[in-house]
PDB file of N, CA and C in Angstrom:
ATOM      1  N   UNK A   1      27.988 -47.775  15.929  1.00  0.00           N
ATOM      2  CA  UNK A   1      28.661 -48.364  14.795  1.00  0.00           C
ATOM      3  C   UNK A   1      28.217 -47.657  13.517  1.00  0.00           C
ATOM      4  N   UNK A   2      28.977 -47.222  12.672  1.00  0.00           N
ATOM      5  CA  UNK A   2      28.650 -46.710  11.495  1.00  0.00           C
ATOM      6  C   UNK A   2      28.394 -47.575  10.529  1.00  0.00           C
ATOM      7  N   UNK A   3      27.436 -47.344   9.636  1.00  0.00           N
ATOM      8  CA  UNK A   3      27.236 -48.445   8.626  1.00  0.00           C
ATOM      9  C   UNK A   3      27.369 -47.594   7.001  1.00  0.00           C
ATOM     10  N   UNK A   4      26.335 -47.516   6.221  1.00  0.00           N
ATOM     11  CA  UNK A   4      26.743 -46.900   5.177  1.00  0.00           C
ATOM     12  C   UNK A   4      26.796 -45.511   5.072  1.00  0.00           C
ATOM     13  N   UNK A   5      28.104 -45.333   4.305  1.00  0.00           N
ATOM     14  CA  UNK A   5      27.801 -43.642   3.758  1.00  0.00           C
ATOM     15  C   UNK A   5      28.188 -42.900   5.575  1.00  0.00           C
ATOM     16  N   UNK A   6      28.967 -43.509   6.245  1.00  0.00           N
ATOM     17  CA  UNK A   6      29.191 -42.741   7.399  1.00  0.00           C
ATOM     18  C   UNK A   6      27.876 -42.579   8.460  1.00  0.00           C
ATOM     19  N   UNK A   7      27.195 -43.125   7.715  1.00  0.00           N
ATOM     20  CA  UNK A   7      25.426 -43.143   9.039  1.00  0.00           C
ATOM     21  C   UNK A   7      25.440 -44.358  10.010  1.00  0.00           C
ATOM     22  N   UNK A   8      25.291 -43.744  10.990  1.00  0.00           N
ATOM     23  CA  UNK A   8      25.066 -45.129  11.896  1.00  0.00           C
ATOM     24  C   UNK A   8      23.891 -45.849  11.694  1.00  0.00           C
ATOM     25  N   UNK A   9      24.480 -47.259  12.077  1.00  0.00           N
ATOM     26  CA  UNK A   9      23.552 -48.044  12.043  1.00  0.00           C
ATOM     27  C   UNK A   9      22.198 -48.076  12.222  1.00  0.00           C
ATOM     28  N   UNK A  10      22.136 -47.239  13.585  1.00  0.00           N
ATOM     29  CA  UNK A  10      20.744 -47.193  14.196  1.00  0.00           C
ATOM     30  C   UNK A  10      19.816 -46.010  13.139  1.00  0.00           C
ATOM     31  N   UNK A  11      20.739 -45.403  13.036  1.00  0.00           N
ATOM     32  CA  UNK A  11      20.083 -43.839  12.082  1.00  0.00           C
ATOM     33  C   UNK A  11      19.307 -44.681  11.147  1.00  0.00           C
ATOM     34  N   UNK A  12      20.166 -45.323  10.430  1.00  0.00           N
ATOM     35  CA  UNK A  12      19.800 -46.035   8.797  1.00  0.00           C
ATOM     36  C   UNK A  12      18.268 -46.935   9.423  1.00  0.00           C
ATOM     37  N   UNK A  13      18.558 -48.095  10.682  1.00  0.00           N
ATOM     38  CA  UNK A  13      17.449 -48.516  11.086  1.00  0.00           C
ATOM     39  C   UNK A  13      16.401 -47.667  11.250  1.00  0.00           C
ATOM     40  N   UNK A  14      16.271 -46.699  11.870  1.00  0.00           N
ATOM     41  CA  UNK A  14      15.083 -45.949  12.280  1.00  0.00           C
ATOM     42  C   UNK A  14      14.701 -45.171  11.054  1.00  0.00           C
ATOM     43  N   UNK A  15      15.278 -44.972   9.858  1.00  0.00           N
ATOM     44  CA  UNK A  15      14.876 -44.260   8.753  1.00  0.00           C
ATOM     45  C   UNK A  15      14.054 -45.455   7.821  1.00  0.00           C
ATOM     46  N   UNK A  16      14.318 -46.773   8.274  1.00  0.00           N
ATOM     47  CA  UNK A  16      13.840 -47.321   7.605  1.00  0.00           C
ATOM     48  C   UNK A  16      12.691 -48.221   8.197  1.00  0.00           C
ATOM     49  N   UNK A  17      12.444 -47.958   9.284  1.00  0.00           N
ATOM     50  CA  UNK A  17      10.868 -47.908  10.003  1.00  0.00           C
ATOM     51  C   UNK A  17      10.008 -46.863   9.139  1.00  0.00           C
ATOM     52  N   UNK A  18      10.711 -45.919   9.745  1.00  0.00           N
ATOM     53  CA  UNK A  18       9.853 -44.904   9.465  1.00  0.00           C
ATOM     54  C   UNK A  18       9.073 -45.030   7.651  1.00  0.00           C
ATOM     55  N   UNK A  19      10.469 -45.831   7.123  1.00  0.00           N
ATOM     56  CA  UNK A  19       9.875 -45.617   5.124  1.00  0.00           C
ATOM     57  C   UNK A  19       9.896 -47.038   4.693  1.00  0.00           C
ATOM     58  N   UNK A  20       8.415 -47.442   5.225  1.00  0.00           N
ATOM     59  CA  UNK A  20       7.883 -48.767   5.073  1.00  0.00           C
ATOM     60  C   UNK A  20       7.426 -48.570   3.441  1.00  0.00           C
ATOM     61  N   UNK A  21       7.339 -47.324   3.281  1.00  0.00           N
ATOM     62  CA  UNK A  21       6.712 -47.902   1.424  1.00  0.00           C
ATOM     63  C   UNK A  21       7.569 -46.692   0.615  1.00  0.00           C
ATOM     64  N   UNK A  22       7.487 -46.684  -0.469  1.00  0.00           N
ATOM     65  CA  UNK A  22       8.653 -45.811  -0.939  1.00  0.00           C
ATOM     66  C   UNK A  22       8.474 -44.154  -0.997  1.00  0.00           C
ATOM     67  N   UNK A  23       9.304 -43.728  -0.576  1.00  0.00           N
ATOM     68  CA  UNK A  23       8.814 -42.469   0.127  1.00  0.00           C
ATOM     69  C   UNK A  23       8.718 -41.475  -1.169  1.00  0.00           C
ATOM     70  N   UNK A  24       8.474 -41.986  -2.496  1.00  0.00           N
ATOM     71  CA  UNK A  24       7.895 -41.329  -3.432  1.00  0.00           C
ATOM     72  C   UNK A  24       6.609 -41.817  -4.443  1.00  0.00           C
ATOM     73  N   UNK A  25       7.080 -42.973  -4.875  1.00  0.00           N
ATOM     74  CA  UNK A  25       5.569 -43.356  -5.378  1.00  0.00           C
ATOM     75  C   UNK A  25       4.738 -44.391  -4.383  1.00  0.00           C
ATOM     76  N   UNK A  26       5.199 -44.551  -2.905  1.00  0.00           N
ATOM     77  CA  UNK A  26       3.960 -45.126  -1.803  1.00  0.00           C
ATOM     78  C   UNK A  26       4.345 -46.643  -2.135  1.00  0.00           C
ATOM     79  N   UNK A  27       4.769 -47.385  -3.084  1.00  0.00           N
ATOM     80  CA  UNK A  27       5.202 -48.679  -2.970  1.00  0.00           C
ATOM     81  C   UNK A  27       5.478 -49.450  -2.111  1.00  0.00           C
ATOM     82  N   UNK A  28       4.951 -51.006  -1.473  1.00  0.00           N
ATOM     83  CA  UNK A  28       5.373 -51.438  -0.451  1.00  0.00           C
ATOM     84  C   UNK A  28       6.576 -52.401  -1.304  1.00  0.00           C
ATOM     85  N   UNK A  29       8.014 -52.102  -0.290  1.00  0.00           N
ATOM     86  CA  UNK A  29       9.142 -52.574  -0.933  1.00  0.00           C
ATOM     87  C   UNK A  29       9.714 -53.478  -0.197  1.00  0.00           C
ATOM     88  N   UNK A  30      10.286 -54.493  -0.944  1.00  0.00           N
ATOM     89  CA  UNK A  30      11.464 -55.566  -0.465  1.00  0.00           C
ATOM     90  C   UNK A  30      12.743 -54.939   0.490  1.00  0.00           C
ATOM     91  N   UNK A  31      13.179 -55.663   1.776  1.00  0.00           N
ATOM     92  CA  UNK A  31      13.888 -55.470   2.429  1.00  0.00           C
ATOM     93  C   UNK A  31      14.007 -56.512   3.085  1.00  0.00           C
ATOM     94  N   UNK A  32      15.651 -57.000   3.146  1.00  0.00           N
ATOM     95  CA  UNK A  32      16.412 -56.551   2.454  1.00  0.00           C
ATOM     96  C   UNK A  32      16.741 -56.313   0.869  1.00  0.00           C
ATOM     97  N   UNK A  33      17.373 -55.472   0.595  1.00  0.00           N
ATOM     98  CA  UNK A  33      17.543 -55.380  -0.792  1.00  0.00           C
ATOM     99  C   UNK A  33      18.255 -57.198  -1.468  1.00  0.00           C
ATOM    100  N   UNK A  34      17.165 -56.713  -2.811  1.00  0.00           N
ATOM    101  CA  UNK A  34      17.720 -58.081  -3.577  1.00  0.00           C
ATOM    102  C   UNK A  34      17.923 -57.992  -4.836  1.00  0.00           C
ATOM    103  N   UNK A  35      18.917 -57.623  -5.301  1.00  0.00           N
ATOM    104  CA  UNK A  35      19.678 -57.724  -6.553  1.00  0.00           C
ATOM    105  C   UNK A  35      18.827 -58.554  -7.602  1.00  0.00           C
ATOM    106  N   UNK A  36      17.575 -59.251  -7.470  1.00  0.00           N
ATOM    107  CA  UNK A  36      17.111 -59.952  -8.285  1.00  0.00           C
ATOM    108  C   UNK A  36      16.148 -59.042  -9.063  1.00  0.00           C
ATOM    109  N   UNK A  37      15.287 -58.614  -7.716  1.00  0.00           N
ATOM    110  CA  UNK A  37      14.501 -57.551  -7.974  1.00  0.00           C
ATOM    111  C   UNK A  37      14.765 -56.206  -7.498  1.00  0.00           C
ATOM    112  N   UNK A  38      16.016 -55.398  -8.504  1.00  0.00           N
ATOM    113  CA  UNK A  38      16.176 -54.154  -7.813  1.00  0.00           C
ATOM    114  C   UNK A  38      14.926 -53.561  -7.849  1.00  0.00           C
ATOM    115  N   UNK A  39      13.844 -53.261  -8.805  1.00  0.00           N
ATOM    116  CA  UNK A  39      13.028 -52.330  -8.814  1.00  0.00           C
ATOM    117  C   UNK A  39      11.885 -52.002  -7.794  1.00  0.00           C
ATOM    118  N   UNK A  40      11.725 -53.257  -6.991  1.00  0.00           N
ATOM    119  CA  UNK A  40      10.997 -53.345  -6.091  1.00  0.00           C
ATOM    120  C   UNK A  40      11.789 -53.393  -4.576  1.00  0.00           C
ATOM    121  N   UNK A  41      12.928 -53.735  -4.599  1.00  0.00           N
ATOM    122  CA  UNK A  41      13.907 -53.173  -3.361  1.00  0.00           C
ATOM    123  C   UNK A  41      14.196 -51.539  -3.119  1.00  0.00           C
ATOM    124  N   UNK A  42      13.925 -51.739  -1.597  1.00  0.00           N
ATOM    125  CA  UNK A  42      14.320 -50.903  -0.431  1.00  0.00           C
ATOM    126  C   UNK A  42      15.703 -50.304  -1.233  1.00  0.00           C
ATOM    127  N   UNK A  43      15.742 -49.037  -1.424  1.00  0.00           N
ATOM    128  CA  UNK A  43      17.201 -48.786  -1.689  1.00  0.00           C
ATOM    129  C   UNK A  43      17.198 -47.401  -1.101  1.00  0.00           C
ATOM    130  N   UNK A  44      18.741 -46.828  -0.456  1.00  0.00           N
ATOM    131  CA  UNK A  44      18.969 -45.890  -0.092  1.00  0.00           C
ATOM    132  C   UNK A  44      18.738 -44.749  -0.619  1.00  0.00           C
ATOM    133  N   UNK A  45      17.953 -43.556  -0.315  1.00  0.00           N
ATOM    134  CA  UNK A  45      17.741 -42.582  -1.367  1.00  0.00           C
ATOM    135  C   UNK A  45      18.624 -41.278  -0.511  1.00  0.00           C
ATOM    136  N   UNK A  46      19.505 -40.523  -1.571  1.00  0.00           N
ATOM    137  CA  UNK A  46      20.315 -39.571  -0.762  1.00  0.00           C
ATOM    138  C   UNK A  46      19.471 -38.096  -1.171  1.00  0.00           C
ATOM    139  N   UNK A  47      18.368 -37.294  -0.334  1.00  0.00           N
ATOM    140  CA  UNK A  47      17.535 -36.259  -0.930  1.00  0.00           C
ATOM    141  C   UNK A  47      18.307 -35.264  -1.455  1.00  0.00           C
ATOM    142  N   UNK A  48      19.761 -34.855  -0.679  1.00  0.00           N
ATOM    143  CA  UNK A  48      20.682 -33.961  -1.422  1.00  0.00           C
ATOM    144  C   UNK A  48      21.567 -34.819  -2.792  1.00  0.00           C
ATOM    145  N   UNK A  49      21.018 -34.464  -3.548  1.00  0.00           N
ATOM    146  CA  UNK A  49      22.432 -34.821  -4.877  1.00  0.00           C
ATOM    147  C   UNK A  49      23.656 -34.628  -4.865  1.00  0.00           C
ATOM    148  N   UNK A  50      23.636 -34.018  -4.003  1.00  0.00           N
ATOM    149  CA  UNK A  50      25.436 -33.815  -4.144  1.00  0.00           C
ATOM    150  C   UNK A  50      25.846 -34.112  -2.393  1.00  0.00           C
ATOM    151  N   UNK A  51      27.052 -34.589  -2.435  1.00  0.00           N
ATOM    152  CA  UNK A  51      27.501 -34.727  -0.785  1.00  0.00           C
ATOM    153  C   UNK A  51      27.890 -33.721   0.007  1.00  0.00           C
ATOM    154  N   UNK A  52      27.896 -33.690   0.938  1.00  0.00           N
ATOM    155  CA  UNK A  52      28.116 -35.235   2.092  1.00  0.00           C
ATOM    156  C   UNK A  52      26.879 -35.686   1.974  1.00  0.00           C
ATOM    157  N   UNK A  53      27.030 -36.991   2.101  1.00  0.00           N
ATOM    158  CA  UNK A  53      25.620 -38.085   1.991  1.00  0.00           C
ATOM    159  C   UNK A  53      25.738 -38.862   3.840  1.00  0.00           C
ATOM    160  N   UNK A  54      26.466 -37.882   4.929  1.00  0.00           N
ATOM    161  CA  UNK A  54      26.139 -38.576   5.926  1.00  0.00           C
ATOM    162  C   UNK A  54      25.017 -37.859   6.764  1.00  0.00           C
ATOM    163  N   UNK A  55      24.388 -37.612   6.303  1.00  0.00           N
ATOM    164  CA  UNK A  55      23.328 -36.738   7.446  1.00  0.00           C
ATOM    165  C   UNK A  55      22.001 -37.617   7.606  1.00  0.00           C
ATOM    166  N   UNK A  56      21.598 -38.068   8.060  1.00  0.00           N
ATOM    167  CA  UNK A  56      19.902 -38.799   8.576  1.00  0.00           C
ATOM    168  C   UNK A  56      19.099 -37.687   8.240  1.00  0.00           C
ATOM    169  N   UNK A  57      19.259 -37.199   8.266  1.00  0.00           N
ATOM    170  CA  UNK A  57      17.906 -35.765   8.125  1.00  0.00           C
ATOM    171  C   UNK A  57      17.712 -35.996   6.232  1.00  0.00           C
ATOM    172  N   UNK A  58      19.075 -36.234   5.913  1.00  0.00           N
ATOM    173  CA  UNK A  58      18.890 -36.217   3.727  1.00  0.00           C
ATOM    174  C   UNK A  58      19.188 -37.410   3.352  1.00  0.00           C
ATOM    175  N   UNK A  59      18.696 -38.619   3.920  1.00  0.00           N
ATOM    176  CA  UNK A  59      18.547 -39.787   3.494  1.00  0.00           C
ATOM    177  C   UNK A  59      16.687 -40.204   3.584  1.00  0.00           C
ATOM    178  N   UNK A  60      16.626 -41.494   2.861  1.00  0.00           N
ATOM    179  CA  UNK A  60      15.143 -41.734   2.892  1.00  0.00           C
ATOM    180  C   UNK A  60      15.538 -43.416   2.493  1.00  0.00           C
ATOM    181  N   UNK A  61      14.159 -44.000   2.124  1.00  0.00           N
ATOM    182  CA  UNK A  61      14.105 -45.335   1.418  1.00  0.00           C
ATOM    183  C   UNK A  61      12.986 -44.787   0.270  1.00  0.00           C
ATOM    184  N   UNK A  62      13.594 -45.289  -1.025  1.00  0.00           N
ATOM    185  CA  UNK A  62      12.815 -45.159  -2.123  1.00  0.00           C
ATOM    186  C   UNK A  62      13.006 -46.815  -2.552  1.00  0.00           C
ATOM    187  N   UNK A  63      12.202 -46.833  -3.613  1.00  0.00           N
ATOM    188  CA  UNK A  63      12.260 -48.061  -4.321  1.00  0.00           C
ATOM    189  C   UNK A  63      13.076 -48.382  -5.264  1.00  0.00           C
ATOM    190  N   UNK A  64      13.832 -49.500  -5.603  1.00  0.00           N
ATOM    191  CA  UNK A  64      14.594 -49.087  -6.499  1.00  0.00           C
ATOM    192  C   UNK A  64      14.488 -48.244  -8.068  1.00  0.00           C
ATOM    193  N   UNK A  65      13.172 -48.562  -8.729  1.00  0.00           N
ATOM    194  CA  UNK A  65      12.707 -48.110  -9.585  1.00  0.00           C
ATOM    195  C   UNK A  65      12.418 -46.553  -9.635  1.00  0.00           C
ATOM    196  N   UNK A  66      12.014 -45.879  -8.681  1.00  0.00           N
ATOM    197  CA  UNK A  66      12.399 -44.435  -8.324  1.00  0.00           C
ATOM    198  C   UNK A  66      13.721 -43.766  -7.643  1.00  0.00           C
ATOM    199  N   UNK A  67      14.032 -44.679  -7.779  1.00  0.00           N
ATOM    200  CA  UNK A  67      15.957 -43.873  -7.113  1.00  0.00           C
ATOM    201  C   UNK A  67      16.820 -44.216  -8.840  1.00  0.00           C
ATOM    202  N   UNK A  68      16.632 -44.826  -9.130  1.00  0.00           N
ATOM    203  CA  UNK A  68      17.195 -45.569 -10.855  1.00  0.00           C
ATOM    204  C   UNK A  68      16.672 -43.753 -11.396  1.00  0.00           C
ATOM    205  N   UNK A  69      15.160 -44.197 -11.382  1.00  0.00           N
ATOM    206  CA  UNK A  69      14.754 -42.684 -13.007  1.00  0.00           C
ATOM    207  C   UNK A  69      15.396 -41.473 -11.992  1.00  0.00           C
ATOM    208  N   UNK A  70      15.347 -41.511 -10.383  1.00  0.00           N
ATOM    209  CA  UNK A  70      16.165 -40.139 -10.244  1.00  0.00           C
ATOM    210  C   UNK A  70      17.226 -39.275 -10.567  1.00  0.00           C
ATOM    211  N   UNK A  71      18.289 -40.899 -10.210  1.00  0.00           N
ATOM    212  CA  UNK A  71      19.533 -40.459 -10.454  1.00  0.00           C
ATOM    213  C   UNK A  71      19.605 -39.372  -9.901  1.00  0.00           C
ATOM    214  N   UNK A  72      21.060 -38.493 -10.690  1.00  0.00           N
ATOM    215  CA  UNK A  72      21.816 -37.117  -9.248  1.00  0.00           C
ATOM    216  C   UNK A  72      20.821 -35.921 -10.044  1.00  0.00           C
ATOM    217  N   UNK A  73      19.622 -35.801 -10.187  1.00  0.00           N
ATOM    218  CA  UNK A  73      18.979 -34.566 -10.184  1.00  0.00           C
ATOM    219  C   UNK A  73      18.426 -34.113  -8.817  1.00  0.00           C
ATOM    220  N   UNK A  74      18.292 -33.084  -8.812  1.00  0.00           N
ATOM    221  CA  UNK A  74      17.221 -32.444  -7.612  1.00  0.00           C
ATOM    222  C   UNK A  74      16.116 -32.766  -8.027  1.00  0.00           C
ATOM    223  N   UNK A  75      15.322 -32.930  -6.592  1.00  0.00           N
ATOM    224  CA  UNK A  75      14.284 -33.153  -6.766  1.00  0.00           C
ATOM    225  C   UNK A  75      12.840 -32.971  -7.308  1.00  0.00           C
ATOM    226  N   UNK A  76      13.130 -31.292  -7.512  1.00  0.00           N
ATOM    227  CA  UNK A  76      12.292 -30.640  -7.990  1.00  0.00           C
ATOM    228  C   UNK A  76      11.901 -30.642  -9.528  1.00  0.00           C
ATOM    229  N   UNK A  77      13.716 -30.608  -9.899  1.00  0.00           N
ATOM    230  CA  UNK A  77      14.139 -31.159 -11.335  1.00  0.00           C
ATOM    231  C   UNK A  77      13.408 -32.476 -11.878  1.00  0.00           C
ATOM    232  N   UNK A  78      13.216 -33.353 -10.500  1.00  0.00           N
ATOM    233  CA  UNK A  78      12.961 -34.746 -11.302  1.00  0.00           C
ATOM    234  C   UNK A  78      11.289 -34.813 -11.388  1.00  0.00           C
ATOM    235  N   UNK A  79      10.808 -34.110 -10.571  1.00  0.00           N
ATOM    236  CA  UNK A  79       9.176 -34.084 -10.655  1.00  0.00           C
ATOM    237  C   UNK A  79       8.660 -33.604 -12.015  1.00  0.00           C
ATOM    238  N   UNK A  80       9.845 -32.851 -12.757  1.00  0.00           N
ATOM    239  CA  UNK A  80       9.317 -32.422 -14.101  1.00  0.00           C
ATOM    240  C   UNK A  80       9.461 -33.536 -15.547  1.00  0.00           C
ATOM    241  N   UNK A  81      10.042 -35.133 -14.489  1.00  0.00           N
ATOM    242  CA  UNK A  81       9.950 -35.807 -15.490  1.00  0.00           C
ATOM    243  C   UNK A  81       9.275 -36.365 -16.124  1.00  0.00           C
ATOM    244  N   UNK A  82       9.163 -37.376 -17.089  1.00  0.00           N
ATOM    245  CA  UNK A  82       7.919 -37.970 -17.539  1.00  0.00           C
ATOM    246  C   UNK A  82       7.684 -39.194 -16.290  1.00  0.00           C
ATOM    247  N   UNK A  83       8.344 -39.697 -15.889  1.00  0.00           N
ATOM    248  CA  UNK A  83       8.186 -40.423 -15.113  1.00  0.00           C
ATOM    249  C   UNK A  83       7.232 -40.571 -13.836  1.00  0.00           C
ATOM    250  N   UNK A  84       7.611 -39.254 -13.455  1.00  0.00           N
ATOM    251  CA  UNK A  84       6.948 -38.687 -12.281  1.00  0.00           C
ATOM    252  C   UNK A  84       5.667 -38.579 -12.746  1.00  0.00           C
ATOM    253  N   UNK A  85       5.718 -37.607 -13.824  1.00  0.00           N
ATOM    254  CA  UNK A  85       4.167 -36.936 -14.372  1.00  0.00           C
ATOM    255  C   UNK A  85       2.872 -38.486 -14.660  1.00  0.00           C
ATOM    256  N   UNK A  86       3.897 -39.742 -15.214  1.00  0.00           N
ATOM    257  CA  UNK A  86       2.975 -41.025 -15.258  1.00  0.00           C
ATOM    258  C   UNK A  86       2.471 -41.927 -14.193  1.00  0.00           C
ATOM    259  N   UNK A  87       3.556 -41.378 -13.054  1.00  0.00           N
ATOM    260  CA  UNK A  87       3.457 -41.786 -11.432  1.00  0.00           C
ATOM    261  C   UNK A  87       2.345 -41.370 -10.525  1.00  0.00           C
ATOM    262  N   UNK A  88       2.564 -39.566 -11.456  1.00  0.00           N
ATOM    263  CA  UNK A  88       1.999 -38.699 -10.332  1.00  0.00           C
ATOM    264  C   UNK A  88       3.045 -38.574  -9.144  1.00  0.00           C
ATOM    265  N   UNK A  89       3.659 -38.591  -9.154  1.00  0.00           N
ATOM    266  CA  UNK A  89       4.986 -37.876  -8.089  1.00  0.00           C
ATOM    267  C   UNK A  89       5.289 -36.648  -8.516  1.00  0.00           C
ATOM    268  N   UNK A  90       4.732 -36.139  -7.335  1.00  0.00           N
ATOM    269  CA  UNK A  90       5.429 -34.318  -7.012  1.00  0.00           C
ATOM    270  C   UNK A  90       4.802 -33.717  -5.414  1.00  0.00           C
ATOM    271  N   UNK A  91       5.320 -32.691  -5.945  1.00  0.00           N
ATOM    272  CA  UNK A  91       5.296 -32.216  -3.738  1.00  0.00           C
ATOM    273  C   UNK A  91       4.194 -32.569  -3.108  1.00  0.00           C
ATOM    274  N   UNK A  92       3.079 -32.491  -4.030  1.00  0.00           N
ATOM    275  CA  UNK A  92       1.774 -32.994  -2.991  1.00  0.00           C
ATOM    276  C   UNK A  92       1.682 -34.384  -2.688  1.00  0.00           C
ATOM    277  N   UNK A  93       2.339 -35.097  -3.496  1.00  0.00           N
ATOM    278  CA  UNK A  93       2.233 -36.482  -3.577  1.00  0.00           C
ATOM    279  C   UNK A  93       2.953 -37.055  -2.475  1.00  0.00           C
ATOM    280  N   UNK A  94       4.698 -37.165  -2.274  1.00  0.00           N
ATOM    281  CA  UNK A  94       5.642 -37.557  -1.643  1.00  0.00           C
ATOM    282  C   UNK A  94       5.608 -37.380  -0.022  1.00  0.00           C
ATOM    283  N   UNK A  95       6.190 -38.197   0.208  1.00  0.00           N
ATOM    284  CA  UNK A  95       6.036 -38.410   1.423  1.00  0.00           C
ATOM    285  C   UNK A  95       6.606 -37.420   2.320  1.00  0.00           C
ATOM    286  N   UNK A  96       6.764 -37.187   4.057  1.00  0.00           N
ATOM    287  CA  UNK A  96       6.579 -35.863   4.374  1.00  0.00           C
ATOM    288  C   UNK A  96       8.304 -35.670   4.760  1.00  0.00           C
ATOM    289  N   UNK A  97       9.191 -36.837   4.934  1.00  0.00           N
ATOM    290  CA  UNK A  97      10.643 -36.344   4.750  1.00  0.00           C
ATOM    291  C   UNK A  97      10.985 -35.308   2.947  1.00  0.00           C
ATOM    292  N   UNK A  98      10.226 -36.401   2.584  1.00  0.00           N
ATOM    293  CA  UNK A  98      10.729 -35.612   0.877  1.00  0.00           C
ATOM    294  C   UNK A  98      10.285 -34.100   1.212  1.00  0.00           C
ATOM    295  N   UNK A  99       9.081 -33.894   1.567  1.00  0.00           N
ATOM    296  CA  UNK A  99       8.629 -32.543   1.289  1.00  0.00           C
ATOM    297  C   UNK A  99       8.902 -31.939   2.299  1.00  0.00           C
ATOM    298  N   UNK A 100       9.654 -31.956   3.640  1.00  0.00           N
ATOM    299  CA  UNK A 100      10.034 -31.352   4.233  1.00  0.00           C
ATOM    300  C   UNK A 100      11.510 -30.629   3.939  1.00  0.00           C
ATOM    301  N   UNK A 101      12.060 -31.916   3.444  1.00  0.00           N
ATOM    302  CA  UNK A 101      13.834 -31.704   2.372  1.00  0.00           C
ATOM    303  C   UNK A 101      13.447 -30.952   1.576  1.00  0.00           C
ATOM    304  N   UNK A 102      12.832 -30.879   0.365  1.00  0.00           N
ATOM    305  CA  UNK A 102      12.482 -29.917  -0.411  1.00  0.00           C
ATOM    306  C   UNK A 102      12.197 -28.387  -0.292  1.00  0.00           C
ATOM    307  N   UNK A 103      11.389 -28.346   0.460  1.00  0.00           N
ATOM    308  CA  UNK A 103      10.546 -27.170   0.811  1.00  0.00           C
ATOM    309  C   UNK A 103      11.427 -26.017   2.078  1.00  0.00           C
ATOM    310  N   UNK A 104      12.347 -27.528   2.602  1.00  0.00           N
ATOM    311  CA  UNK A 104      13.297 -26.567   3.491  1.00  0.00           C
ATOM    312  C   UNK A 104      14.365 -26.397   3.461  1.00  0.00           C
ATOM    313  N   UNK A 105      15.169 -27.297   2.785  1.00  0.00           N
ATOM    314  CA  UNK A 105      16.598 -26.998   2.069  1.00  0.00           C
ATOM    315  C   UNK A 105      17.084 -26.867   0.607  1.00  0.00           C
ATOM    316  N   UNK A 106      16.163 -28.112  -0.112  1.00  0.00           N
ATOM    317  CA  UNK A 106      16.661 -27.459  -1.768  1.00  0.00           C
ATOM    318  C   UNK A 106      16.290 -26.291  -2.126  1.00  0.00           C
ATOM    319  N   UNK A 107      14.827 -26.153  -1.745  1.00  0.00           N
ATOM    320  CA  UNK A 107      14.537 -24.715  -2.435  1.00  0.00           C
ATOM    321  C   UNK A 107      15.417 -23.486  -1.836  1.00  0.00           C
ATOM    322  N   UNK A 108      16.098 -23.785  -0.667  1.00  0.00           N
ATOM    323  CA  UNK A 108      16.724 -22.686  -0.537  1.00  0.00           C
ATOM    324  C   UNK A 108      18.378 -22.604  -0.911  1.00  0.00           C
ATOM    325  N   UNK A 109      18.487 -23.972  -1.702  1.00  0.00           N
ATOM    326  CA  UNK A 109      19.880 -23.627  -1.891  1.00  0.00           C
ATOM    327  C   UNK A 109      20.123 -23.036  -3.416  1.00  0.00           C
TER     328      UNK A 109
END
């Protein structure tokens, strides 16, 4: 069964075992998501900025509060924000989908 963004269900489940805390600043997050508290909800993070957004390999769970300051930059782009820099988020930091996405497809596109 497909669920969001063309990913199956199970994909989206097992990505979100795997990203029990937010797979950029380490946060343990609300799930299901709750509109009350986006900033601390589980929210879909798409590692490519631009689509197709159906691949499991370029999805993650971030928190809402780090998918918000991302927005559609690359990633590399966004580590140079202030945000990051007050977080401490960047390649050494993030978790090992991020830095595997990074290191093996943005930088080469």
């Amino acid at each position: 069964m497909l669920g969001k963004y063309g990913l199956k269900t199970e994909d989206l489940e097992r990505v979100r075992l795997r990203d029990e805390t937010c797979v950029y600043c380490h946060k343990k997050m609300i799930y299901p998501y709750n509109p009350n508290n986006r900033q601390d909800s589980a929210t879909i993070e798409h590692l490519n900025h631009l689509p197709p957004w159906d691949n499991p390999k370029t999805i993650a769970y971030c928190c809402g509060s780090c998918n918000s300051s991302r927005g559609p930059k690359k990633i590399r782009d966004w580590f140079k924000t202030k945000y990051c820099m007050e977080k401490n988020i960047n390649i050494n930091t993030v978790a090992k989908p991020v830095k595997e996405y990074v290191l093996n497809i943005e930088d080469k596109l």
